[in-house]
Structure formats: structure tokens, C-alpha cells
N, C-alpha and C. Protein backbone atom coordinates (compact mmCIF):
# COMPACT_ATOMS: atom_id res chain seq x y z
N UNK A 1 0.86 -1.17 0.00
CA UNK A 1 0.00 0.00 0.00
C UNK A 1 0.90 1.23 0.00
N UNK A 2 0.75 2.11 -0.81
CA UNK A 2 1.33 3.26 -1.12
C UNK A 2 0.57 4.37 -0.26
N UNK A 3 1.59 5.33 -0.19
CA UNK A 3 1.45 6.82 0.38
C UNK A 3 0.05 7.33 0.20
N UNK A 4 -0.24 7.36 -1.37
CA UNK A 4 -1.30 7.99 -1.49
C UNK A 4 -2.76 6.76 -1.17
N UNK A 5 -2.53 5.68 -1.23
CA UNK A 5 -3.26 4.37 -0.86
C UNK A 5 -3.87 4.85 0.44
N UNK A 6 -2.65 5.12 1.41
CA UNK A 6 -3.28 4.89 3.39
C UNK A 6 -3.98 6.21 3.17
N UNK A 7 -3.55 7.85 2.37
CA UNK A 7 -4.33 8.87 2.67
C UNK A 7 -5.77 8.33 1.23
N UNK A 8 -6.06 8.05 0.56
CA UNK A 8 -7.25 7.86 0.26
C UNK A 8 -8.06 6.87 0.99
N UNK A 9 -7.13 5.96 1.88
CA UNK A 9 -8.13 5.22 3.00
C UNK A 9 -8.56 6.03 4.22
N UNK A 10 -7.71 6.93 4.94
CA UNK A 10 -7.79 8.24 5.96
C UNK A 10 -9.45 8.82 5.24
N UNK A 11 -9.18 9.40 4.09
CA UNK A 11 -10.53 9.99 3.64
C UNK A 11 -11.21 9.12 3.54
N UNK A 12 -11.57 7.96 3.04
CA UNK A 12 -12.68 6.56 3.30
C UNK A 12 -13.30 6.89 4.64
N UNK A 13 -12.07 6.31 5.47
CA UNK A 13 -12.62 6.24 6.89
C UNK A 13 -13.32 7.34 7.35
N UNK A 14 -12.64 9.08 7.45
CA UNK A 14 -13.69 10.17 8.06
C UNK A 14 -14.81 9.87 7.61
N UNK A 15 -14.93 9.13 6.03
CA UNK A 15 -16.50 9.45 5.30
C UNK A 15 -17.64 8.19 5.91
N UNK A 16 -17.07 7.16 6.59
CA UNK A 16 -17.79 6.10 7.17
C UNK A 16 -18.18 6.66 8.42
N UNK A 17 -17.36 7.84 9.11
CA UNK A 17 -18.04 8.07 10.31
C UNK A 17 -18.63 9.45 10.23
N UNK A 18 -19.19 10.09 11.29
CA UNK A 18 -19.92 11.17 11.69
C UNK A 18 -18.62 11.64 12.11
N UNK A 19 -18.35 13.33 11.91
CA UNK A 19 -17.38 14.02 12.68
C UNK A 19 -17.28 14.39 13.51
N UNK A 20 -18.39 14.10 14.47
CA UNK A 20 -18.49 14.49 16.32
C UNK A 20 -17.78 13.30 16.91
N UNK A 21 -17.90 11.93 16.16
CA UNK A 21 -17.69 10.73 16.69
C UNK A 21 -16.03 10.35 16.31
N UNK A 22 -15.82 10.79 15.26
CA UNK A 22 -14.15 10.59 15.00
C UNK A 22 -13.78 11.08 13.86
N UNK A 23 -12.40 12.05 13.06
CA UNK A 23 -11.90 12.82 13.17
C UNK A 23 -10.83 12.43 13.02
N UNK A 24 -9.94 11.93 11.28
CA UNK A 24 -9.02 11.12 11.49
C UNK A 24 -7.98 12.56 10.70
N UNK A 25 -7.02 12.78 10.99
CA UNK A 25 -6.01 13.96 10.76
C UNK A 25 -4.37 13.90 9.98
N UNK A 26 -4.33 13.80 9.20
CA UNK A 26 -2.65 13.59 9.27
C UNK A 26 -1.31 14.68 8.61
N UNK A 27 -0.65 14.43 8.87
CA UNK A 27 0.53 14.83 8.46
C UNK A 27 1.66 14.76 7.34
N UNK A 28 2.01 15.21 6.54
CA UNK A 28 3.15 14.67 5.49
C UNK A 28 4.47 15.16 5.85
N UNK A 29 5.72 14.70 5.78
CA UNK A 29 6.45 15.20 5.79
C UNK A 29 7.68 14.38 4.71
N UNK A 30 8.31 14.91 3.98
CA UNK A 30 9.12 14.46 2.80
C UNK A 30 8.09 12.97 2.02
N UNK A 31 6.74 13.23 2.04
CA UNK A 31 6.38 12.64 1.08
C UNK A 31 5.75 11.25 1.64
N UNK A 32 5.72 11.38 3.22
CA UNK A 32 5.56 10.47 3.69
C UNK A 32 4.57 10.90 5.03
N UNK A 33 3.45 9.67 5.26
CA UNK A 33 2.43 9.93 6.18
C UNK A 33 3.12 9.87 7.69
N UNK A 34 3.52 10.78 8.26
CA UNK A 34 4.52 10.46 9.60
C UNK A 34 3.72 11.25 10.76
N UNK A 35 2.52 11.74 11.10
CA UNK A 35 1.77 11.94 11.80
C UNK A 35 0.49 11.65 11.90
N UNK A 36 -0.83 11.35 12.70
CA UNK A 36 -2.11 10.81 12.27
C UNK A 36 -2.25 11.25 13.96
N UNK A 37 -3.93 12.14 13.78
CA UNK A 37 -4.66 12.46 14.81
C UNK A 37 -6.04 12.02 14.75
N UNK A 38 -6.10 11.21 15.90
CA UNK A 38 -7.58 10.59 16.02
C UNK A 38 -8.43 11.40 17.21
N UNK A 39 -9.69 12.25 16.67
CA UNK A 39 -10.38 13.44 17.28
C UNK A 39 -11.17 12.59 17.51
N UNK A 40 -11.89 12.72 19.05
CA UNK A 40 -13.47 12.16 19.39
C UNK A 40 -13.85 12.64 20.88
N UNK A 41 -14.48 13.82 20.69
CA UNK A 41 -14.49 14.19 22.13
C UNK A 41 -15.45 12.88 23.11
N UNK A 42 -16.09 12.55 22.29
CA UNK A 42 -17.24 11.21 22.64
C UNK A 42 -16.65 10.21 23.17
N UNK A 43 -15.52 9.62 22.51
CA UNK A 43 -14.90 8.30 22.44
C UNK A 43 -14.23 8.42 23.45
N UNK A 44 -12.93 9.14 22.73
CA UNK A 44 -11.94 8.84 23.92
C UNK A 44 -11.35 9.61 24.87
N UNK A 45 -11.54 9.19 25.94
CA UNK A 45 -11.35 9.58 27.86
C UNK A 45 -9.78 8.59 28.01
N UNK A 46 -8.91 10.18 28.19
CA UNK A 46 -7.73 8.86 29.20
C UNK A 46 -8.13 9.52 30.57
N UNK A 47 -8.29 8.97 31.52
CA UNK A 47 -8.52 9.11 32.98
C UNK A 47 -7.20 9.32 33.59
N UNK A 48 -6.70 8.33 33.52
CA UNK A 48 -5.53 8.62 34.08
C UNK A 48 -4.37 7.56 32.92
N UNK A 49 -3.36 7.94 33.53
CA UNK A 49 -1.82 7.48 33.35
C UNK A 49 -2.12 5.86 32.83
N UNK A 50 -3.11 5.00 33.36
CA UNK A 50 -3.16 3.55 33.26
C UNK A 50 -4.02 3.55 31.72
N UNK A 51 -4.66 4.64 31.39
CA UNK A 51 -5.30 4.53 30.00
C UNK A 51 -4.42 4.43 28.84
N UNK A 52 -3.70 5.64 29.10
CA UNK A 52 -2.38 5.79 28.09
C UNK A 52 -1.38 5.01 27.80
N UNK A 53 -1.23 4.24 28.68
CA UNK A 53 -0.24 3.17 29.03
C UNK A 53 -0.72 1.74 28.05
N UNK A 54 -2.16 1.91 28.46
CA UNK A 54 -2.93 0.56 27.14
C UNK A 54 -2.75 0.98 26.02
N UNK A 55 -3.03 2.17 25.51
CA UNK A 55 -3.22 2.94 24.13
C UNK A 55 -2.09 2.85 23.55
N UNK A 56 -1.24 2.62 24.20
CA UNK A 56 0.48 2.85 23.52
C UNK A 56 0.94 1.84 23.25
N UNK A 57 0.21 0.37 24.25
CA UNK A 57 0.89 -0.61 24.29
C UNK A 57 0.02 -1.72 22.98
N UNK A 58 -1.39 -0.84 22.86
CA UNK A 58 -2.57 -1.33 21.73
C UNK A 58 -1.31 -1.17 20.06
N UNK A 59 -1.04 0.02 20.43
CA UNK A 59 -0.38 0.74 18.89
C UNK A 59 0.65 0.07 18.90
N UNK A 60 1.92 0.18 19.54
CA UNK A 60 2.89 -0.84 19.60
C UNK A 60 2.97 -1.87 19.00
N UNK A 61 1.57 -2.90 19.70
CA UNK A 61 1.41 -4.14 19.14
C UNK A 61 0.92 -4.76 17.95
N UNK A 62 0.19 -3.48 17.32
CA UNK A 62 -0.69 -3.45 16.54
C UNK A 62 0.28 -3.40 14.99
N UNK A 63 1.61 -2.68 15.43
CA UNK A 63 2.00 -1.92 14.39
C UNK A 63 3.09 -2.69 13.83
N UNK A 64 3.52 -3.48 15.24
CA UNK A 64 4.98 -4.36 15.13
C UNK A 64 5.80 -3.38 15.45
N UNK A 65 5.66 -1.65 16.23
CA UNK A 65 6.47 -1.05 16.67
C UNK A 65 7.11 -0.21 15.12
N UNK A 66 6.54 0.50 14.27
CA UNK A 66 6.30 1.19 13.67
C UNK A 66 5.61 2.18 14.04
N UNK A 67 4.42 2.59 14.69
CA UNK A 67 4.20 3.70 15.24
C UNK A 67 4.11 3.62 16.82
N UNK A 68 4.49 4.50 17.60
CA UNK A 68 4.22 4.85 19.05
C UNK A 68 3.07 5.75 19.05
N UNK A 69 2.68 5.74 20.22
CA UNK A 69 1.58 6.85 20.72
C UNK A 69 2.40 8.10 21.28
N UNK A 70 2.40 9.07 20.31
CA UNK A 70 3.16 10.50 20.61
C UNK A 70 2.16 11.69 22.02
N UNK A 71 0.72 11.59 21.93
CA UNK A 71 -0.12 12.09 22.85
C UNK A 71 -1.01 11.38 22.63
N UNK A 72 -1.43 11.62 23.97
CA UNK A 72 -3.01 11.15 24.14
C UNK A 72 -3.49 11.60 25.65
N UNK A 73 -4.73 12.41 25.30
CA UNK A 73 -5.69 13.03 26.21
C UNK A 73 -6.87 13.08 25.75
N UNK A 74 -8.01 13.63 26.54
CA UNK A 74 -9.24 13.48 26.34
C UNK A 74 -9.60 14.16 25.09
N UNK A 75 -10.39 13.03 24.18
CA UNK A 75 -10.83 13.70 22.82
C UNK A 75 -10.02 13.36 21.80
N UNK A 76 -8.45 13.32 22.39
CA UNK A 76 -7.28 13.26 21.45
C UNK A 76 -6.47 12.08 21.14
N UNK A 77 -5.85 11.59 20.12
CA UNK A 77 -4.89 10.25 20.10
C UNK A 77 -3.95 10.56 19.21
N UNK A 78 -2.61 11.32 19.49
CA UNK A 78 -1.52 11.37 18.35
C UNK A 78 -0.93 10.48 17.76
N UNK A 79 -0.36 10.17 16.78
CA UNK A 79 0.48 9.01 16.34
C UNK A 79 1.49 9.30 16.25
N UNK A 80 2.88 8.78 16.26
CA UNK A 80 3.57 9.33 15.08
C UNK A 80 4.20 7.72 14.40
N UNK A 81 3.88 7.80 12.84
CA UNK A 81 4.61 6.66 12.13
C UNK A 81 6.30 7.22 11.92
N UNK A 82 6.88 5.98 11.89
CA UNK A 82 8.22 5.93 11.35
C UNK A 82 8.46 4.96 10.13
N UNK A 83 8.54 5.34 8.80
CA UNK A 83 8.05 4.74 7.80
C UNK A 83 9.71 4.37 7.77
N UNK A 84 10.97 4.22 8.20
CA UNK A 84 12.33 3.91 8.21
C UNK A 84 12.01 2.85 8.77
N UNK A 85 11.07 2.69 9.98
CA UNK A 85 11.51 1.16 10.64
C UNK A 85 11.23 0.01 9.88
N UNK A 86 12.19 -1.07 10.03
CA UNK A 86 12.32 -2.23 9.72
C UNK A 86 11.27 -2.78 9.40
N UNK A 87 9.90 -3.20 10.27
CA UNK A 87 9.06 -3.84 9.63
C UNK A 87 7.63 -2.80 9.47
N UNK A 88 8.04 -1.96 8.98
CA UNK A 88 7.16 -0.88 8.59
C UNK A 88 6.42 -1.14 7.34
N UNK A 89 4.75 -1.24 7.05
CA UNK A 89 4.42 -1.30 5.99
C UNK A 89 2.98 -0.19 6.41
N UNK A 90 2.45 0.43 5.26
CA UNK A 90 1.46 1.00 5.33
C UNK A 90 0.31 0.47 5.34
N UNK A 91 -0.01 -1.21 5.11
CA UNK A 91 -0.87 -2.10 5.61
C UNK A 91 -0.91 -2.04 7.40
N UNK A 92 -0.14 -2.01 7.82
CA UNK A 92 0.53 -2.32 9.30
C UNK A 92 -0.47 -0.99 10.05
N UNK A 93 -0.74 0.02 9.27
CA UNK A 93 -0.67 1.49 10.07
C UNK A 93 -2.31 1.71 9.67
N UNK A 94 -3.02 1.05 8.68
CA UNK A 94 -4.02 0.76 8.45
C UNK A 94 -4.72 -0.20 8.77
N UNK A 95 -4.23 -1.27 9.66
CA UNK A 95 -4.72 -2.62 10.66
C UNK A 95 -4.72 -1.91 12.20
N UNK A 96 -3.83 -1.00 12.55
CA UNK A 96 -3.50 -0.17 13.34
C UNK A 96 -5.22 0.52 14.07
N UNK A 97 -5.18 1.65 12.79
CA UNK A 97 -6.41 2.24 12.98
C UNK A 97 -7.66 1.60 13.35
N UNK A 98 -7.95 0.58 12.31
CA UNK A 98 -8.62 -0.28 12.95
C UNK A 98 -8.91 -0.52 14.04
N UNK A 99 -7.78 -1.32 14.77
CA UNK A 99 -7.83 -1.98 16.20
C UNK A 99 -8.20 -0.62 16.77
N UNK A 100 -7.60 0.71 16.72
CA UNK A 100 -8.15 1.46 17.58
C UNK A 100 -9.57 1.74 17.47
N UNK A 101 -9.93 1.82 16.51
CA UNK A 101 -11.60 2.23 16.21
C UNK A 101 -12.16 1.36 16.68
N UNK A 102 -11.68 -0.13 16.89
CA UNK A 102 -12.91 -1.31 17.48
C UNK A 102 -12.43 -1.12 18.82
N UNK A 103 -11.47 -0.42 19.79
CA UNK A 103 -11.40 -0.50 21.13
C UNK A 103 -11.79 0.73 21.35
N UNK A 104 -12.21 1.49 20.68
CA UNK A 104 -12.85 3.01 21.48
C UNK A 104 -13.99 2.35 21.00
N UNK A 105 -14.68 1.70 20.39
CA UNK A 105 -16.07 1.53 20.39
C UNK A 105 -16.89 2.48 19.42
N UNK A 106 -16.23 2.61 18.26
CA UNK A 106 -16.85 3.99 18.06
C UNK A 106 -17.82 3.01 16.64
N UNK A 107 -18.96 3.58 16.59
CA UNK A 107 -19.98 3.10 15.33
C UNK A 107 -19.92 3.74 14.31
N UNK A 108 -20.02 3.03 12.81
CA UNK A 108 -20.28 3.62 11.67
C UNK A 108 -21.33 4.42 11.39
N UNK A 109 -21.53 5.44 10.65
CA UNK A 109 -22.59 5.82 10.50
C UNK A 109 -23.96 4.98 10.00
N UNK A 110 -24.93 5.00 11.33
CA UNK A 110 -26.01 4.07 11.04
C UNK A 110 -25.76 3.01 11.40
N UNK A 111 -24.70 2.35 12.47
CA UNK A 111 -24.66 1.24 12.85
C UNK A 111 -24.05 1.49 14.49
N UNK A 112 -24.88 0.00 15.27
CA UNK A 112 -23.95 0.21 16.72
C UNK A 112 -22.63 -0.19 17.25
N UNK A 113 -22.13 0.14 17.82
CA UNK A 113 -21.28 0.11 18.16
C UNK A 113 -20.82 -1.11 18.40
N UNK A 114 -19.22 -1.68 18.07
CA UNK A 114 -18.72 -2.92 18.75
C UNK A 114 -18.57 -2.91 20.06
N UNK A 115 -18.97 -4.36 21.07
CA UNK A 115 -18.70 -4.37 21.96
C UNK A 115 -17.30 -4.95 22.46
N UNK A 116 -16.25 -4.47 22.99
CA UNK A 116 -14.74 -4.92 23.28
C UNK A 116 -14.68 -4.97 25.11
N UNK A 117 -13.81 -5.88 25.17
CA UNK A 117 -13.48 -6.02 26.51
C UNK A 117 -12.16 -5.54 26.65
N UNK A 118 -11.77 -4.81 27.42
CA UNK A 118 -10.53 -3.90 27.88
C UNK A 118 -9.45 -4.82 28.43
């Protein structure tokens, strides 16, 4: 999956959801997708220190350690990709999103929500 592949999937995805509910954002830099902001004042609540700590360790795992969780607070989820690392693919960062969208719970437009266990 190419550069312009993951950002015409970025625009897919905002268009499957409502923009109160999520709010997908990104960044270019030398030609490459190396930032991604996930907006949901609805969704996502870090409470404390033990939320952030899952969220990082969700992306981590998700990514094979290609992207970390750069911030995350209420409403907010930064990314940042490193398209240099070793097992970096833009499939990887788009399985990524995913997993986050089915653990915030968030619904498509016109559909309910997945239920996930934490």
C-alpha cells in the first residue's frame, strides 16, 4: 500500500463516520504519512496514566512497533509513524487504525457500536 493508498483510505474512513464521533487527521512530511490524529471528544477519555499506558501498548502491538503513541488526552490520540523502521508497511498502520476504532467503540454511521473487553 502506497502513500497515497493509506491517505485515500484516511478519507474513506472520516466518510464512514460522523465528525463528532471521529476525526481522522494527518501529516506529510518528505512525502511520507509520519503523523495521524484521532479526534473524538465522545470516544476517547484517558482518565488517568493507566489509559495511556494501554493505548500505547494497543499501537505498539498493533504496528509491530512502527508507530508509538506521541499524545493522548481526552478527545485526542496522536500518532507518530516511522516509515524507516524495519518492519514498517502501510498495511501495518491501516490494521492499526482499525484496532483502535474497534477498542474506542466507536460506530459507523447508522450502525452500533462494537462491543470490546478492555
Amino acid at each position: 500500500m502506497s502513500t497515497k493508498k493509506l491517505i485515500r483510505y484516511l478519507k474513506e474512513t472520516n466518510a464512514m463516520f460522523n465528525q463528532e464521533d471521529l476525526k481522522i487527521t494527518h501529516q506529510l512530511i518528505q512525502d511520507e504519512v509520519r503523523t495521524l490524529k484521532l479526534r473524538s471528544d465522545k470516544h476517547i477519555r484517558i482518565s488517568d496514566e493507566k489509559d495511556r499506558a494501554s493505548y500505547a501498548k494497543l499501537i505498539g502491538i498493533c504496528s509491530n512497533g512502527c508507530m508509538f503513541l506521541k499524545d493522548a488526552k481526552d478527545g485526542l490520540i496522536e500518532l507518530s509513524i516511522d516509515p524507516y523502521h524495519p518492519k514498517y508497511k502501510t498495511s501495518l498502520v491501516k490494521d492499526t487504525i482499525e484496532n483502535v476504532i474497534i477498542v474506542l467503540s466507536i460506530a459507523k454511521k447508522d450502525q452500533k457500536p462494537q462491543k470490546v473487553k478492555r
